[in-house]
N, C-alpha and C. Protein backbone atom coordinates (compact mmCIF):
# COMPACT_ATOMS: atom_id res chain seq x y z
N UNK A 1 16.06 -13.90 -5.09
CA UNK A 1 15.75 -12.68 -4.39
C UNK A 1 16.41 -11.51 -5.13
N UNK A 2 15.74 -10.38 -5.15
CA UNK A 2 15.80 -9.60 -6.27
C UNK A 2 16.68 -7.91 -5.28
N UNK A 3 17.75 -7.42 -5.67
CA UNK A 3 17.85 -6.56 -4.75
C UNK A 3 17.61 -5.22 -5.27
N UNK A 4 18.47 -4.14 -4.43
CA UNK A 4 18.38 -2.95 -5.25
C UNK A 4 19.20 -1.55 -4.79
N UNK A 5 20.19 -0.89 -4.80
CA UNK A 5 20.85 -0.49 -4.11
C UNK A 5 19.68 1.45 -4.25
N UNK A 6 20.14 1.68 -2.87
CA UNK A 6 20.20 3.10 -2.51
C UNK A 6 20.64 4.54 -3.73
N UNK A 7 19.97 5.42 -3.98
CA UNK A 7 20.74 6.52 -5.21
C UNK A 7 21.24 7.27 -4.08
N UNK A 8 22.20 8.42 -4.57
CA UNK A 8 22.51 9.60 -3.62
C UNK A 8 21.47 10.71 -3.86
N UNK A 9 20.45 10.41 -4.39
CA UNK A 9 19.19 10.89 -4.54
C UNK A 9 18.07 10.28 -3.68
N UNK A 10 18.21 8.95 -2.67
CA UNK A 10 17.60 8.23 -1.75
C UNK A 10 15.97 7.63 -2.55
N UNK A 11 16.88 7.01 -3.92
CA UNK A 11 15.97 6.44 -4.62
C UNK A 11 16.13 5.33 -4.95
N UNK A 12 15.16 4.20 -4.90
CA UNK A 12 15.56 2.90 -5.05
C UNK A 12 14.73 2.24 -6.35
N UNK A 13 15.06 1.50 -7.32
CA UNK A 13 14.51 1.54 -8.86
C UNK A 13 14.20 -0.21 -8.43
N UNK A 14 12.81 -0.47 -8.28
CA UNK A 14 12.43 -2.06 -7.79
C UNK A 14 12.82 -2.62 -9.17
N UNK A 15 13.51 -3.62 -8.92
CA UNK A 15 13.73 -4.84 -9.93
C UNK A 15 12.74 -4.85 -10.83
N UNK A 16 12.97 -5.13 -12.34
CA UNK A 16 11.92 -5.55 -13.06
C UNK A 16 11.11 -6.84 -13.01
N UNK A 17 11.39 -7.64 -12.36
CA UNK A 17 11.07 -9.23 -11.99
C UNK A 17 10.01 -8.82 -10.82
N UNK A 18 10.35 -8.28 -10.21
CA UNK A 18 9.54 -7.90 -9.07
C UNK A 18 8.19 -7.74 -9.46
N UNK A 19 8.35 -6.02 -10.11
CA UNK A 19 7.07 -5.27 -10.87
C UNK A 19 6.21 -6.04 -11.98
N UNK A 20 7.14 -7.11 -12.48
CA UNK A 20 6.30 -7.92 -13.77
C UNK A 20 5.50 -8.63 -12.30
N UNK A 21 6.12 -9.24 -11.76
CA UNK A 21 5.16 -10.31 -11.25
C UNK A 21 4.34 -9.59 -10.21
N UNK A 22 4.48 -8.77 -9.91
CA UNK A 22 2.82 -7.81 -9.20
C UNK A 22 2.20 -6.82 -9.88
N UNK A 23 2.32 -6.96 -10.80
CA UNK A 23 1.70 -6.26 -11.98
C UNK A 23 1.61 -4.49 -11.65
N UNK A 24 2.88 -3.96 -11.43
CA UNK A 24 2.89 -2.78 -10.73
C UNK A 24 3.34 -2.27 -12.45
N UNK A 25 2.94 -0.59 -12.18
CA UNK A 25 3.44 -0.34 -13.74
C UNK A 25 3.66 1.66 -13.19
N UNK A 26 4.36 2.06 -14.06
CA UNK A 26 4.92 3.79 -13.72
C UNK A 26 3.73 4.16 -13.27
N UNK A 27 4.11 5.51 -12.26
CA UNK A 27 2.98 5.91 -11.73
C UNK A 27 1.87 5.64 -10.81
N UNK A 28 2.27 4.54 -10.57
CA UNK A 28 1.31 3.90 -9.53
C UNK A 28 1.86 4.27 -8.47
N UNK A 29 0.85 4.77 -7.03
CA UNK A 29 1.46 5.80 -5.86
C UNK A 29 1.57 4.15 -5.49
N UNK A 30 2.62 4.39 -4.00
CA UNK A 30 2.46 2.79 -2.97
C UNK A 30 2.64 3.70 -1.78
N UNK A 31 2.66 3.08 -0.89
CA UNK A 31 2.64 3.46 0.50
C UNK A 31 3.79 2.61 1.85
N UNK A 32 4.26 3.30 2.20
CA UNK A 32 5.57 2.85 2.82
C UNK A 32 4.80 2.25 4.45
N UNK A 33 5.49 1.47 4.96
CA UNK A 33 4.73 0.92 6.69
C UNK A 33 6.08 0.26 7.34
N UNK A 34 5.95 0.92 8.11
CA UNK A 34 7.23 0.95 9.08
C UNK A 34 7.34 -0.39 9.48
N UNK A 35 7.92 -1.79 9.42
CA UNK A 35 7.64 -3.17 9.93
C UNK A 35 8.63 -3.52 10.75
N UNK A 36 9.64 -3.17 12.00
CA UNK A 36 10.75 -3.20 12.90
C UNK A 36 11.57 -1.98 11.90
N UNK A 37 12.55 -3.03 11.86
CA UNK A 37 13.81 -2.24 11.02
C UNK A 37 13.96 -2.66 9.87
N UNK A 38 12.51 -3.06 8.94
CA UNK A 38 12.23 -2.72 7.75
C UNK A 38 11.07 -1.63 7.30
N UNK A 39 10.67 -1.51 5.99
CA UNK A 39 9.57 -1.65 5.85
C UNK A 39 8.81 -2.24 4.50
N UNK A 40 7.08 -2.09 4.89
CA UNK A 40 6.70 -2.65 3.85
C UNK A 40 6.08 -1.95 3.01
N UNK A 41 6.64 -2.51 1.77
CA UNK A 41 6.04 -1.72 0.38
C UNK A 41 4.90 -2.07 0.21
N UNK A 42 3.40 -0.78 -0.23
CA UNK A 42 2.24 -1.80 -0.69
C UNK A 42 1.60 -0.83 -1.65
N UNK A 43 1.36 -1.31 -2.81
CA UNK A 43 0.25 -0.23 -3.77
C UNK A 43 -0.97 0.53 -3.14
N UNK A 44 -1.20 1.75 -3.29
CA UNK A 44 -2.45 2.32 -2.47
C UNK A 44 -3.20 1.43 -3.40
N UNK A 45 -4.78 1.04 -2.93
CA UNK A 45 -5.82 0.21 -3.93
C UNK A 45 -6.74 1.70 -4.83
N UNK A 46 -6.80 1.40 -5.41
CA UNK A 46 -7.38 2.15 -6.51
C UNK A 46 -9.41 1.93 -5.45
N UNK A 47 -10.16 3.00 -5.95
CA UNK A 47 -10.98 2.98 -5.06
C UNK A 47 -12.38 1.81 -5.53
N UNK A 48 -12.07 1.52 -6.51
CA UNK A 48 -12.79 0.54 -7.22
C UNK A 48 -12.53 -1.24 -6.72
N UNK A 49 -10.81 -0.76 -6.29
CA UNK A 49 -10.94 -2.30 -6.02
C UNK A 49 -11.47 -2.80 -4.17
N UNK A 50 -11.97 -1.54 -3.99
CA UNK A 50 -12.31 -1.53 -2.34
C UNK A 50 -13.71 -2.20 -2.51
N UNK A 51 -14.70 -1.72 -3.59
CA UNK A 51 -15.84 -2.06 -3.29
C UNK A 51 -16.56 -3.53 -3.40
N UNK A 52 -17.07 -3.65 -2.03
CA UNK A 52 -17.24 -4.89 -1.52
C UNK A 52 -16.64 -5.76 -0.39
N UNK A 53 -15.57 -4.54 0.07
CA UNK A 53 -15.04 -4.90 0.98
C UNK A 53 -15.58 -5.33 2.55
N UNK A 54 -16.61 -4.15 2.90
CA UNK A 54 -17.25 -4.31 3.86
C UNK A 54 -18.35 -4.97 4.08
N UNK A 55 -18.40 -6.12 3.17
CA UNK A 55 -19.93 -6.92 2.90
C UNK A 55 -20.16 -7.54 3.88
N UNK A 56 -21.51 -7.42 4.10
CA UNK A 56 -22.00 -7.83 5.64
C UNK A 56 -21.91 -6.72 6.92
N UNK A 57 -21.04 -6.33 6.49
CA UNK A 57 -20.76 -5.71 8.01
C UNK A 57 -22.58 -4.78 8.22
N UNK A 58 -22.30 -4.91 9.69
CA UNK A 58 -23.18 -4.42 10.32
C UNK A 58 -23.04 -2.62 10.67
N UNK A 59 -23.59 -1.46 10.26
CA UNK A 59 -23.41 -0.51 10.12
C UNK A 59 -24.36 0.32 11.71
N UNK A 60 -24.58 -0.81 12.33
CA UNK A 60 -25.54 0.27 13.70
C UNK A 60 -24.15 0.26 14.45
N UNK A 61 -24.76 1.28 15.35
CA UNK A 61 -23.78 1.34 16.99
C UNK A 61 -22.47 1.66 16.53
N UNK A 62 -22.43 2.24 15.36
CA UNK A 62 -20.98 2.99 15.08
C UNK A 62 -20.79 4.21 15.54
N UNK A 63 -19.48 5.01 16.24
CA UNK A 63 -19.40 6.24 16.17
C UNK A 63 -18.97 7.06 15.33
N UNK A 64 -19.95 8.22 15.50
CA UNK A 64 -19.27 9.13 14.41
C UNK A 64 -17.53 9.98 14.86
N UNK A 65 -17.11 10.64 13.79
CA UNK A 65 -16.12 11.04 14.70
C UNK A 65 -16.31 12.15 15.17
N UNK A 66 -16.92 12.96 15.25
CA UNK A 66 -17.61 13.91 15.74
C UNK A 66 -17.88 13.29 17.62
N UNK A 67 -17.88 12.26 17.68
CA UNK A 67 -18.24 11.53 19.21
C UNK A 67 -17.02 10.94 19.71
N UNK A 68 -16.10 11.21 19.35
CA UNK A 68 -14.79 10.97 19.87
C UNK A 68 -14.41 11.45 20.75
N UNK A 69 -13.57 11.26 21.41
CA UNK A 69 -12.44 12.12 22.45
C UNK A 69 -13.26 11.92 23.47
């Protein structure tokens, strides 16, 4: 288990073991998610790797958001 301490800049530098093995590399945004009294780290997906996600799905009887509230 790989750790990583706190900067007085409230910056934390992920292990290199980590980033090799999820193939994370500079510059890549991630996105923080509150999980109790942690949280979880996750790469935003690039918009390319979305497509195909919704295969199948059925697109009637959706609301718009305009029909909300």
């Amino acid at each position: 288990m790989a750790t990583a301490t706190l900067s007085s800049k409230f910056q934390i530098s992920i292990p290199k073991e980590v980033r090799e093995q999820q193939h994370w590399s500079a510059g890549q945004e991630f996105v923080f998610i509150p999980k109790g009294k942690g949280v979880l780290l996750m790469p935003v997906p690039e918009l390319t790797d979305l497509k195909g996600m919704a295969k199948g799905a059925d697109p009637n009887d959706y609301r718009h958001r305009k029909d909300r509230l």
